[in-house]
C-alpha atoms as a PDB file:
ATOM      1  CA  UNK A   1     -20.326  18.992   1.591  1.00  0.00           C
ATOM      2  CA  UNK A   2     -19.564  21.869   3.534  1.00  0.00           C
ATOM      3  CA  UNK A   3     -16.171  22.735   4.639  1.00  0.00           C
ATOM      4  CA  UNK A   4     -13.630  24.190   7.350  1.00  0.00           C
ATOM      5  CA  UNK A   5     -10.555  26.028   7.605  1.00  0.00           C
ATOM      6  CA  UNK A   6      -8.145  24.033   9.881  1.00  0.00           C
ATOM      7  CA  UNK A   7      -4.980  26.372  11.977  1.00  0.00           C
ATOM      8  CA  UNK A   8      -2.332  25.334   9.101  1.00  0.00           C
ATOM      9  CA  UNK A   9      -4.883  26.781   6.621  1.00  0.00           C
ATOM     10  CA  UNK A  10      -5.556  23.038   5.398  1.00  0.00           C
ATOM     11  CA  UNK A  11      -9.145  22.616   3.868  1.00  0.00           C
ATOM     12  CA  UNK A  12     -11.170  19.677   5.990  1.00  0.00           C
ATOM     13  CA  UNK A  13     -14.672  18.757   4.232  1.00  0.00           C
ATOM     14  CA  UNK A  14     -17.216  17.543   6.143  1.00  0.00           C
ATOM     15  CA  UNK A  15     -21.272  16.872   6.296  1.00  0.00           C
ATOM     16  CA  UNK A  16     -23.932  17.380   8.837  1.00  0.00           C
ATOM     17  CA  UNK A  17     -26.977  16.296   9.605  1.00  0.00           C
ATOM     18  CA  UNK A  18     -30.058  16.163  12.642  1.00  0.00           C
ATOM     19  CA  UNK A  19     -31.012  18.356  14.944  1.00  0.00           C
ATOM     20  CA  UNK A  20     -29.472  18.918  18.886  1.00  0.00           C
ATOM     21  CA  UNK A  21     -26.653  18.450  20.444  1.00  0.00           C
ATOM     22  CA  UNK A  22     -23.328  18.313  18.101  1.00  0.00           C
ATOM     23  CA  UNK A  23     -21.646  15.106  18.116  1.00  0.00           C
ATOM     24  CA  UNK A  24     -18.469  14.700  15.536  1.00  0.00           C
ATOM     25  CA  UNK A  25     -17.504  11.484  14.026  1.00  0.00           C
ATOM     26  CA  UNK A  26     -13.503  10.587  14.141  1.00  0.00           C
ATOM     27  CA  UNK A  27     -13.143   7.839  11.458  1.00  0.00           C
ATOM     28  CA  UNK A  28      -9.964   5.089  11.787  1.00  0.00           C
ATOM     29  CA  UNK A  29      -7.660   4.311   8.777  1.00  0.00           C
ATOM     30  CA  UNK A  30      -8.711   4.882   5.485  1.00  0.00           C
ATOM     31  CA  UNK A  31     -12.188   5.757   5.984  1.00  0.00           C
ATOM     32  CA  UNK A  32     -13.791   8.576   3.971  1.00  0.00           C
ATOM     33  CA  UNK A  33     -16.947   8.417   2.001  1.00  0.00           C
ATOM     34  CA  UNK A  34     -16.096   7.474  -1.469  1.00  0.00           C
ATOM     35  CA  UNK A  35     -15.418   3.897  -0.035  1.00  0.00           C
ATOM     36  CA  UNK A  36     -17.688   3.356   2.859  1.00  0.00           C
ATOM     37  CA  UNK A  37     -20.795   4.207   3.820  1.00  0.00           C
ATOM     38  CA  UNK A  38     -20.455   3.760   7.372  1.00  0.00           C
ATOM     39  CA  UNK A  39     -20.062   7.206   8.831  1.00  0.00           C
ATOM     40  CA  UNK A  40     -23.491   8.700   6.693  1.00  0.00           C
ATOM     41  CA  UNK A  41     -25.073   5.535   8.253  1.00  0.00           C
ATOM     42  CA  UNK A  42     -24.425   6.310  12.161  1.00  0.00           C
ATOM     43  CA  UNK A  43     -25.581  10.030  11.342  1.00  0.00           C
ATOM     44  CA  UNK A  44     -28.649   9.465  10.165  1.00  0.00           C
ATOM     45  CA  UNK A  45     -29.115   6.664  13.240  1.00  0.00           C
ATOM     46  CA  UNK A  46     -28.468   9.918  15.565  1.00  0.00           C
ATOM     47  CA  UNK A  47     -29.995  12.469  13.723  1.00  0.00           C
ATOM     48  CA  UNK A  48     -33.557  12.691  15.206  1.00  0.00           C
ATOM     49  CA  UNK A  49     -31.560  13.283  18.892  1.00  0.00           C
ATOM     50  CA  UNK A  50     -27.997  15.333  17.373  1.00  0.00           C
ATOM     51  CA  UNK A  51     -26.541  17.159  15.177  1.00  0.00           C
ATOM     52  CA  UNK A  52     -23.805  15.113  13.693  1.00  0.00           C
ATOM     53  CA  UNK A  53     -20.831  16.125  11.560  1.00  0.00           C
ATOM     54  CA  UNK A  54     -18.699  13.839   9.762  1.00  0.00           C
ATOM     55  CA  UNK A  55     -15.683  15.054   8.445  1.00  0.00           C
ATOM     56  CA  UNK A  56     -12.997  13.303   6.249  1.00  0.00           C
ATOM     57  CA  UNK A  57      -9.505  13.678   7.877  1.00  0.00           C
ATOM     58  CA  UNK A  58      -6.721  15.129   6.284  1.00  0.00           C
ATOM     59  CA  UNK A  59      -5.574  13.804   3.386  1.00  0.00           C
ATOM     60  CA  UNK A  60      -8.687  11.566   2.736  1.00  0.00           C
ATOM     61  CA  UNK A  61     -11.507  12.899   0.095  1.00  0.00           C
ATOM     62  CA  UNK A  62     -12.551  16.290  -0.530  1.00  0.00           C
ATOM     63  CA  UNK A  63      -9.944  17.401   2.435  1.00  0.00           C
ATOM     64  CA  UNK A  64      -6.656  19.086   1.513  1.00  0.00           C
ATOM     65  CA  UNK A  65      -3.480  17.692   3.078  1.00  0.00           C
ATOM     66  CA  UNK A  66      -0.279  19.844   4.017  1.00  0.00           C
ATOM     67  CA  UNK A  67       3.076  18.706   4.471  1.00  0.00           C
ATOM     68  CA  UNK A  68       4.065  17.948   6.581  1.00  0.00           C
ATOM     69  CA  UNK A  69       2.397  16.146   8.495  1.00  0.00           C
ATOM     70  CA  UNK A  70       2.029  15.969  12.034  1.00  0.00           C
ATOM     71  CA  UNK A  71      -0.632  14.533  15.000  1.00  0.00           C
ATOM     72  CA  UNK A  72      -1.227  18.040  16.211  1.00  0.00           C
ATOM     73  CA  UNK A  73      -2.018  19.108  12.693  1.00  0.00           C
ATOM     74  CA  UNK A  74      -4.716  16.162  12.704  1.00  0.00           C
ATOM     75  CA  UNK A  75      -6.085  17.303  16.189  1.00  0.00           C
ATOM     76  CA  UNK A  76      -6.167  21.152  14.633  1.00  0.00           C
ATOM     77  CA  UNK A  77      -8.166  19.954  12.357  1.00  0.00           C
ATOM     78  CA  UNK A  78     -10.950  17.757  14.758  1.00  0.00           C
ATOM     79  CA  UNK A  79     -10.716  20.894  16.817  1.00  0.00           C
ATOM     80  CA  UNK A  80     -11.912  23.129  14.120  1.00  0.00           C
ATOM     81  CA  UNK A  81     -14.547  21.036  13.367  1.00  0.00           C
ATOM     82  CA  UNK A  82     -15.852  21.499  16.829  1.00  0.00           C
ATOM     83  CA  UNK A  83     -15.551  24.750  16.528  1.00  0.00           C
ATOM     84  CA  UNK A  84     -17.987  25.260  13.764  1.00  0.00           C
ATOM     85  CA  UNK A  85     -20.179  22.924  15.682  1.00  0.00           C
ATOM     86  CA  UNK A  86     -20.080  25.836  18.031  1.00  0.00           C
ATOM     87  CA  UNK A  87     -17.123  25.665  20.350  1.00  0.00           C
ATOM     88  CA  UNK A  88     -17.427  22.225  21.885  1.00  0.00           C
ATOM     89  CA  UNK A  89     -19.246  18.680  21.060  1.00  0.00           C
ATOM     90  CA  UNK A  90     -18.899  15.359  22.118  1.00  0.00           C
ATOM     91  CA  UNK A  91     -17.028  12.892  20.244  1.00  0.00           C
ATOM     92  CA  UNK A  92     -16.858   9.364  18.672  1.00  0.00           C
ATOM     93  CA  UNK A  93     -13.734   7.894  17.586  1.00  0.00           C
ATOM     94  CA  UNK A  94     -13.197   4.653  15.701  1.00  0.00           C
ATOM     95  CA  UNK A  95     -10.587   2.657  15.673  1.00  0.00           C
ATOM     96  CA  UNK A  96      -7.065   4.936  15.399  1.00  0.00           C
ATOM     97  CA  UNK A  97      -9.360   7.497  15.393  1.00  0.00           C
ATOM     98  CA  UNK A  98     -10.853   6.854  18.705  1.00  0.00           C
ATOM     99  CA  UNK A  99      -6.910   7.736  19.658  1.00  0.00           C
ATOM    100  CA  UNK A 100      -6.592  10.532  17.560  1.00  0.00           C
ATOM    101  CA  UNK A 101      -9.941  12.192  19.860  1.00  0.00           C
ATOM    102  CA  UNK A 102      -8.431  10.685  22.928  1.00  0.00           C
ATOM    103  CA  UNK A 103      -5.191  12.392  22.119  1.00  0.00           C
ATOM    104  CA  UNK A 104      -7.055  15.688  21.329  1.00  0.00           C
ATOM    105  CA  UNK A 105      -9.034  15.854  24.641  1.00  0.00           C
ATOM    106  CA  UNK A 106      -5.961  15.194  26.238  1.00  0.00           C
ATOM    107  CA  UNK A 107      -4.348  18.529  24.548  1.00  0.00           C
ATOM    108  CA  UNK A 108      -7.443  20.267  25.881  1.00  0.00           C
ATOM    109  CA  UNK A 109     -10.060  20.585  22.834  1.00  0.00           C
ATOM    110  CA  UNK A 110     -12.913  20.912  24.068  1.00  0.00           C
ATOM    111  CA  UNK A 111     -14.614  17.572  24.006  1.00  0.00           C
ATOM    112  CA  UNK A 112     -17.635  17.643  26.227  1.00  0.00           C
ATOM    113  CA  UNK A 113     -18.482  13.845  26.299  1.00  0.00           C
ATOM    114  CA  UNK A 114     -16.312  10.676  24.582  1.00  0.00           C
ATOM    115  CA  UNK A 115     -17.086   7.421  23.194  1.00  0.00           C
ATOM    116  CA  UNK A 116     -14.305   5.184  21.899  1.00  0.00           C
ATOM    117  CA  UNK A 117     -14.730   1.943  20.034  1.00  0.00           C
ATOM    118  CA  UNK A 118     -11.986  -0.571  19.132  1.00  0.00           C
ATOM    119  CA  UNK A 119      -8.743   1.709  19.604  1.00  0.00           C
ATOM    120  CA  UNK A 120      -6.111  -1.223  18.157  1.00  0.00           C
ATOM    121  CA  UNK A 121      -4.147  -1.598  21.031  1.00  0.00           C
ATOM    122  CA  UNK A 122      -1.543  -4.328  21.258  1.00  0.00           C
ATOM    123  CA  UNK A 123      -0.947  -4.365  25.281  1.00  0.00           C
ATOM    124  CA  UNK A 124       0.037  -8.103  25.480  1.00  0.00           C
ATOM    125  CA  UNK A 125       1.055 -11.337  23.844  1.00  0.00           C
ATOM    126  CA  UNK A 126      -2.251 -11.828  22.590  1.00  0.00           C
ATOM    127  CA  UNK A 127      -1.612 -11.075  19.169  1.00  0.00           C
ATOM    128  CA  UNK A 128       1.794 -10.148  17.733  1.00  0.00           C
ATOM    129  CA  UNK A 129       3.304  -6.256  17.963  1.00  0.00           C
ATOM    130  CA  UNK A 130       3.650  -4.403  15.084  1.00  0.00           C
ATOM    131  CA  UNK A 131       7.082  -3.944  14.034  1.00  0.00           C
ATOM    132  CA  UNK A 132       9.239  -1.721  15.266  1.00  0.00           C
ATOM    133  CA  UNK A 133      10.120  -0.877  12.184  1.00  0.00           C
ATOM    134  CA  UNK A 134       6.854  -0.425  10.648  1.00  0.00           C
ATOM    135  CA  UNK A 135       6.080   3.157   9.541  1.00  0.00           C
ATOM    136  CA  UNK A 136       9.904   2.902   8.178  1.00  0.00           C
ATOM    137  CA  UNK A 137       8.885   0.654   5.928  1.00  0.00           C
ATOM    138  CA  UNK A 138       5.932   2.409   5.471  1.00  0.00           C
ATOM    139  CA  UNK A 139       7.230   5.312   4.493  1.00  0.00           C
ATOM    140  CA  UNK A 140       9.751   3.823   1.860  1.00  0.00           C
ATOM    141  CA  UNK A 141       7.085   1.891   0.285  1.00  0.00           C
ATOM    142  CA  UNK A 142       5.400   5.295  -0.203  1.00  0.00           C
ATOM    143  CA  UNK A 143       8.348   7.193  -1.553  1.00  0.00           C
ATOM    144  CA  UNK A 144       9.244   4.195  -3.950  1.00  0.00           C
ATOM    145  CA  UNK A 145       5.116   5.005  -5.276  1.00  0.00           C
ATOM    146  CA  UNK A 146       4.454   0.979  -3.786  1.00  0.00           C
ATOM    147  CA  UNK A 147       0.673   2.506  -2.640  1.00  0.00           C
ATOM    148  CA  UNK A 148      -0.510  -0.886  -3.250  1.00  0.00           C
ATOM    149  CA  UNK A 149       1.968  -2.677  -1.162  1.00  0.00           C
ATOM    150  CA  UNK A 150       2.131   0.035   1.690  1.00  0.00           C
ATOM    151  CA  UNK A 151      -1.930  -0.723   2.293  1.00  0.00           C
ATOM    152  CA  UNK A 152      -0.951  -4.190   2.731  1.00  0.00           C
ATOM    153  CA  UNK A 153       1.747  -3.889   4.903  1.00  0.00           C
ATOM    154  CA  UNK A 154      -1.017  -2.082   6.869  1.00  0.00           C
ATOM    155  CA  UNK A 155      -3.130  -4.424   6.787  1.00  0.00           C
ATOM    156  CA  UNK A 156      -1.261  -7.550   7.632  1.00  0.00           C
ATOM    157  CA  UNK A 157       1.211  -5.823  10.404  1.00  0.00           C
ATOM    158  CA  UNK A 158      -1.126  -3.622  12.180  1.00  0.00           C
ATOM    159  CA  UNK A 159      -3.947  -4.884  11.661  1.00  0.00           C
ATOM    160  CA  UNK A 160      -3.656  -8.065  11.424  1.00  0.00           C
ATOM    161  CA  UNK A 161      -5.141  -9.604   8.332  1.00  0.00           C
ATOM    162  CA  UNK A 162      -3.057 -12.684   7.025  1.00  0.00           C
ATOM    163  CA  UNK A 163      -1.067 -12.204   4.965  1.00  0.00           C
ATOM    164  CA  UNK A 164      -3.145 -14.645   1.749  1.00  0.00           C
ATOM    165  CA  UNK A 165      -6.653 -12.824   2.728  1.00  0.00           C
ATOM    166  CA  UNK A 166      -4.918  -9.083   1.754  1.00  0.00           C
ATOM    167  CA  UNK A 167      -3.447 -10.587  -1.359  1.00  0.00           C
ATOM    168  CA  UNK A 168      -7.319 -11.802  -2.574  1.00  0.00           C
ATOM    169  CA  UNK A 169      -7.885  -8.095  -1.158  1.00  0.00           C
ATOM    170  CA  UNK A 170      -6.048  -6.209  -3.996  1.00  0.00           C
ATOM    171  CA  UNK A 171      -8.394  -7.930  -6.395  1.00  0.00           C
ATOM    172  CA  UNK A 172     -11.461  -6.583  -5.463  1.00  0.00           C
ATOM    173  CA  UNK A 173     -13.156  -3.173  -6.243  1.00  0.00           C
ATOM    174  CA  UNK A 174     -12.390  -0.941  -3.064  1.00  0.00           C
ATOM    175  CA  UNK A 175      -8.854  -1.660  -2.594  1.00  0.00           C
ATOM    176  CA  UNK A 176      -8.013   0.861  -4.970  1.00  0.00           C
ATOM    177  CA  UNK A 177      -9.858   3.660  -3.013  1.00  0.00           C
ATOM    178  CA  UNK A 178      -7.674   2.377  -0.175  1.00  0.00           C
ATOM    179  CA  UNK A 179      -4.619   2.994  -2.004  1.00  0.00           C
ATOM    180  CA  UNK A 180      -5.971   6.326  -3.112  1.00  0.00           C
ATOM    181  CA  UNK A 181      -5.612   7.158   0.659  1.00  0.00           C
ATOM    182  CA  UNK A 182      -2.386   4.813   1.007  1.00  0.00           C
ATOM    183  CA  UNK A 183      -0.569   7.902   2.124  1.00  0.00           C
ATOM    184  CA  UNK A 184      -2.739   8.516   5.067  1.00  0.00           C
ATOM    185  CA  UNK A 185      -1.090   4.813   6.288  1.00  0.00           C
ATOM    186  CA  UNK A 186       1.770   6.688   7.726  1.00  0.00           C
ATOM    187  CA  UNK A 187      -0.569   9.548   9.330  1.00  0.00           C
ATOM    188  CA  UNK A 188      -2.645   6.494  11.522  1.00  0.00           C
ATOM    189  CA  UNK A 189       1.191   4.794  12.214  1.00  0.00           C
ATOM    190  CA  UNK A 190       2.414   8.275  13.712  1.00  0.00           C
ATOM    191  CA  UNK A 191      -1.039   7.928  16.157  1.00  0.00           C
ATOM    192  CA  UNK A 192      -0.397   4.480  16.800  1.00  0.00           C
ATOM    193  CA  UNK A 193       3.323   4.784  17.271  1.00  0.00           C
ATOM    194  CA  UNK A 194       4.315   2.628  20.532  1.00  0.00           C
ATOM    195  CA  UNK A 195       1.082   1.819  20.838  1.00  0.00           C
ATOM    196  CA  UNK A 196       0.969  -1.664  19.340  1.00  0.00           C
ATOM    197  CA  UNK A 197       3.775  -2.736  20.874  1.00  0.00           C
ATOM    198  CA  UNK A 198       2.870  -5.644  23.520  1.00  0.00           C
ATOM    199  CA  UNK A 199       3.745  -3.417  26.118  1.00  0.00           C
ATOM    200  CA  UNK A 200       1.402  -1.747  28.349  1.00  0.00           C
ATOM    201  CA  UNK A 201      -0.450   1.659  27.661  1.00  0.00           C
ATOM    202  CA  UNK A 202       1.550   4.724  28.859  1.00  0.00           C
ATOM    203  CA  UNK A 203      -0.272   5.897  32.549  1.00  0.00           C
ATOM    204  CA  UNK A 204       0.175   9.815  31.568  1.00  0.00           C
ATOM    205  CA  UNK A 205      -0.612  10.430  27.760  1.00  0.00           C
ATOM    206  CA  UNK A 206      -4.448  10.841  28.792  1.00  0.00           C
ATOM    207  CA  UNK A 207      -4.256  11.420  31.856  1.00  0.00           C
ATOM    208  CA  UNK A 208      -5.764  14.527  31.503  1.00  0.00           C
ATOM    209  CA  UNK A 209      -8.662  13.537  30.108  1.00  0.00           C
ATOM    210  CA  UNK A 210     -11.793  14.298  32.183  1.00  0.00           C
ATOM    211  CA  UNK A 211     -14.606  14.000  29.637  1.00  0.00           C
ATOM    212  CA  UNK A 212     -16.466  11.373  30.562  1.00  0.00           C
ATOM    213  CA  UNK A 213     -15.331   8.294  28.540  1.00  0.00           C
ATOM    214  CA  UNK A 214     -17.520   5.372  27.277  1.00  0.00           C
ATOM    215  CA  UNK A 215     -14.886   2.738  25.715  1.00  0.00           C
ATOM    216  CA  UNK A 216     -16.902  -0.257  23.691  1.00  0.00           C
ATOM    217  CA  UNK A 217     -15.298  -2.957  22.077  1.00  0.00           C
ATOM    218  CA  UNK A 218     -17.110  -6.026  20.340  1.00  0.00           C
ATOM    219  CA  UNK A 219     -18.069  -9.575  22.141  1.00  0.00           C
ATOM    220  CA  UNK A 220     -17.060 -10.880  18.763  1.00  0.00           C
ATOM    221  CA  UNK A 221     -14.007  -9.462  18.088  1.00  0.00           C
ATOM    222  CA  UNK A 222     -10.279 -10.826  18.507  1.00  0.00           C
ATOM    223  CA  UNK A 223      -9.298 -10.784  22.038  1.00  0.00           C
ATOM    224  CA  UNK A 224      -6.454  -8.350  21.920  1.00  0.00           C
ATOM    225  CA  UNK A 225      -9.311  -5.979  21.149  1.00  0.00           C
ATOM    226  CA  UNK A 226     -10.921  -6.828  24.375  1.00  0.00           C
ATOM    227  CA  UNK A 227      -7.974  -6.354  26.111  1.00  0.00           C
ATOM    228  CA  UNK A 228      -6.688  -2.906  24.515  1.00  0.00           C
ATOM    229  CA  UNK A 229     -10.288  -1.504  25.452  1.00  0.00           C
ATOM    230  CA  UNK A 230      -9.713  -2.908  29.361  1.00  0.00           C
ATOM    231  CA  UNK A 231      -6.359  -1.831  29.452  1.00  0.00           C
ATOM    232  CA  UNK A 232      -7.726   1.476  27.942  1.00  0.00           C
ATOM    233  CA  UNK A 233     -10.104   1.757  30.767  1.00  0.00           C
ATOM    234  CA  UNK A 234      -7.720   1.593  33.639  1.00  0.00           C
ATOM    235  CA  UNK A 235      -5.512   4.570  32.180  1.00  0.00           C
ATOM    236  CA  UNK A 236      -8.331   7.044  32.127  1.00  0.00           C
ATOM    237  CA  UNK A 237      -9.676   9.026  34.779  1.00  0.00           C
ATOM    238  CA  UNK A 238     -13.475   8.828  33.672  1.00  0.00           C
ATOM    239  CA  UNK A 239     -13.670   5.686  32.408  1.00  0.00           C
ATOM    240  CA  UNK A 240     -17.080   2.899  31.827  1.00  0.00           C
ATOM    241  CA  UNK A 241     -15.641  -0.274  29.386  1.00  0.00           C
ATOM    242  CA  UNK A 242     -18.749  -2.243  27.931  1.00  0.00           C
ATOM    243  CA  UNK A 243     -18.829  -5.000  25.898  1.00  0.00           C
ATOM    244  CA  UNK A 244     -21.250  -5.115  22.604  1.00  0.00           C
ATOM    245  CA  UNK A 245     -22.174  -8.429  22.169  1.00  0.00           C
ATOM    246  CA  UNK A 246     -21.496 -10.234  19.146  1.00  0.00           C
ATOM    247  CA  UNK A 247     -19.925  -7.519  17.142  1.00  0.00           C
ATOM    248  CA  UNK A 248     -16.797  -7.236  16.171  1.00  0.00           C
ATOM    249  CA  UNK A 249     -14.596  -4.231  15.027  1.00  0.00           C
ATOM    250  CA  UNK A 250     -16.313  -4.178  11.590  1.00  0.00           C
ATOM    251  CA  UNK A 251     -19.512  -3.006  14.041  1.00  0.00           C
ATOM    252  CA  UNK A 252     -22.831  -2.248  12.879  1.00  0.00           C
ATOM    253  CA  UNK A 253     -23.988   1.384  12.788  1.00  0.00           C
ATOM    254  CA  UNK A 254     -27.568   0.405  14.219  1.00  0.00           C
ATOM    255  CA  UNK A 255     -26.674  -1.612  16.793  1.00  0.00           C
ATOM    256  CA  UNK A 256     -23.441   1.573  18.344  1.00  0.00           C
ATOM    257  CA  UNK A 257     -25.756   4.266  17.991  1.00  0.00           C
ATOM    258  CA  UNK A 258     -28.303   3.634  20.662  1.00  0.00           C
ATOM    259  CA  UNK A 259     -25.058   3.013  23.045  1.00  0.00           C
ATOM    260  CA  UNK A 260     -23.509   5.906  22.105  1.00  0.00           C
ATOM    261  CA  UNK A 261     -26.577   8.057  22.166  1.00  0.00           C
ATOM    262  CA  UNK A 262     -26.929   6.711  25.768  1.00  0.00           C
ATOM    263  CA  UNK A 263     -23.697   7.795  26.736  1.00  0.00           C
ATOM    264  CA  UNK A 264     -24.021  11.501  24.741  1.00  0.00           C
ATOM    265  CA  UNK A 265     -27.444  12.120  26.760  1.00  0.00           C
ATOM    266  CA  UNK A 266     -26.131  11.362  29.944  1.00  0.00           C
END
């Protein structure tokens, strides 16, 4: 891995591969490469077309993580990726990451085309909020050392896992490299903050956002999916929503990367 110097002097690692075009990889919660394979898989899908970097966000892997933490620190760092992909790229962002590279277009990074899949928005009663009272608890499971129970609380209040599947969860091999990065829970819950609320989106947090915008959500996933990714779609000035069928947000890297390499070459 190869790595870059973010504005707060925090350490970010990150990989490339392929030839053309940069495109950089935003991965949601928990992701980084000692528990899922994902992100190397969509790069090498792209590579023959685009250079792609995939980076492990602060906190996560073989990146450092200074307190404390803030969202502009995590967009720092996505922007200084880009920069060492040579001053501007276009971007992917999954799940809260897809909101973490909306929010960073919308503070002006230079983000040349966008592709969002899944952002977890809650704009309705079709699933319930997340607490208000969520990264609260969060962050006292945290400072009590409860890693194990903070990942759950993830799991079962944002994203909605019940509550007997996430107990059979802690059993099995890669929950503990999720509560290796259980301190990164509260980093996604200050993206998503208000977000996941039943209410609608805010009209002005992206409104700024010209980069043409491709948001994608799965024909097989829940429905309050379908209807963050609509509701995202209507708040954006450059906007196309598309449906993939039969995925869901768990979404195959071979069946996103033709779409999104589509929507890059455009």
């Amino acid at each position: 891995m190869s790595t870059v110097t973010s504005h707060d002097g925090t350490t970010i690692a990150f990989e490339k591969v392929g030839q053309g075009p940069p495109v950089v990889l935003v991965d949601g919660a928990f992701v980084h490469r000692a528990i899922d394979p994902w992100a190397s898989e969509f790069a090498n899908q792209l590579a023959d077309s685009h250079t792609v970097y995939t980076y492990e966000r602060r906190g996560r892997g073989n990146s450092g993580d200074t307190l404390p933490y803030t969202v502009e620190r995590e967009i720092e760092d996505l922007a200084a990726v880009i920069e060492e992909a040579g001053g501007s790229a276009a971007v992917l962002g999954m799940s809260s990451g897809a909101v973490l590279a909306l929010d960073a277009a919308a503070h002006g990074v230079p983000i040349t085309r966008l592709a969002v899949y899944e952002p977890p928005f809650v704009v309705d009663d079709s699933r319930p909020p997340r607490p208000d009272s969520y990264l609260a608890d969060v962050k006292a499971m945290l400072a009590e050392g409860r890693h194990g129970d903070a990942v759950a609380h993830a799991m079962t209040k944002a994203v909605g896992i019940p509550e007997q599947f996430v107990e059979g969860m802690r059993a099995e091999p890669f929950f503990a490299g999720m509560e290796a990065v259980a301190h990164t829970v509260a980093y996604d819950g200050e993206i998503m903050e208000g977000l996941m609320s039943g209410k609608p989106l805010p009209e002005d947090r992206w409104s700024s956002v010209t980069a043409p915008t491709l948001v994608l959500h799965g024909g097989a996933s829940e429905p309050w999916l379908h209807n963050g990714a609509r509701a995202l779609g209507t708040v954006l000035p450059n906007a196309e929503v598309r449906q993939l069928a039969d995925q869901t947000h768990e979404i195959e890297a071979s069946m996103l990367a033709p779409v999104v390499k589509e929507h890059f070459a455009s």
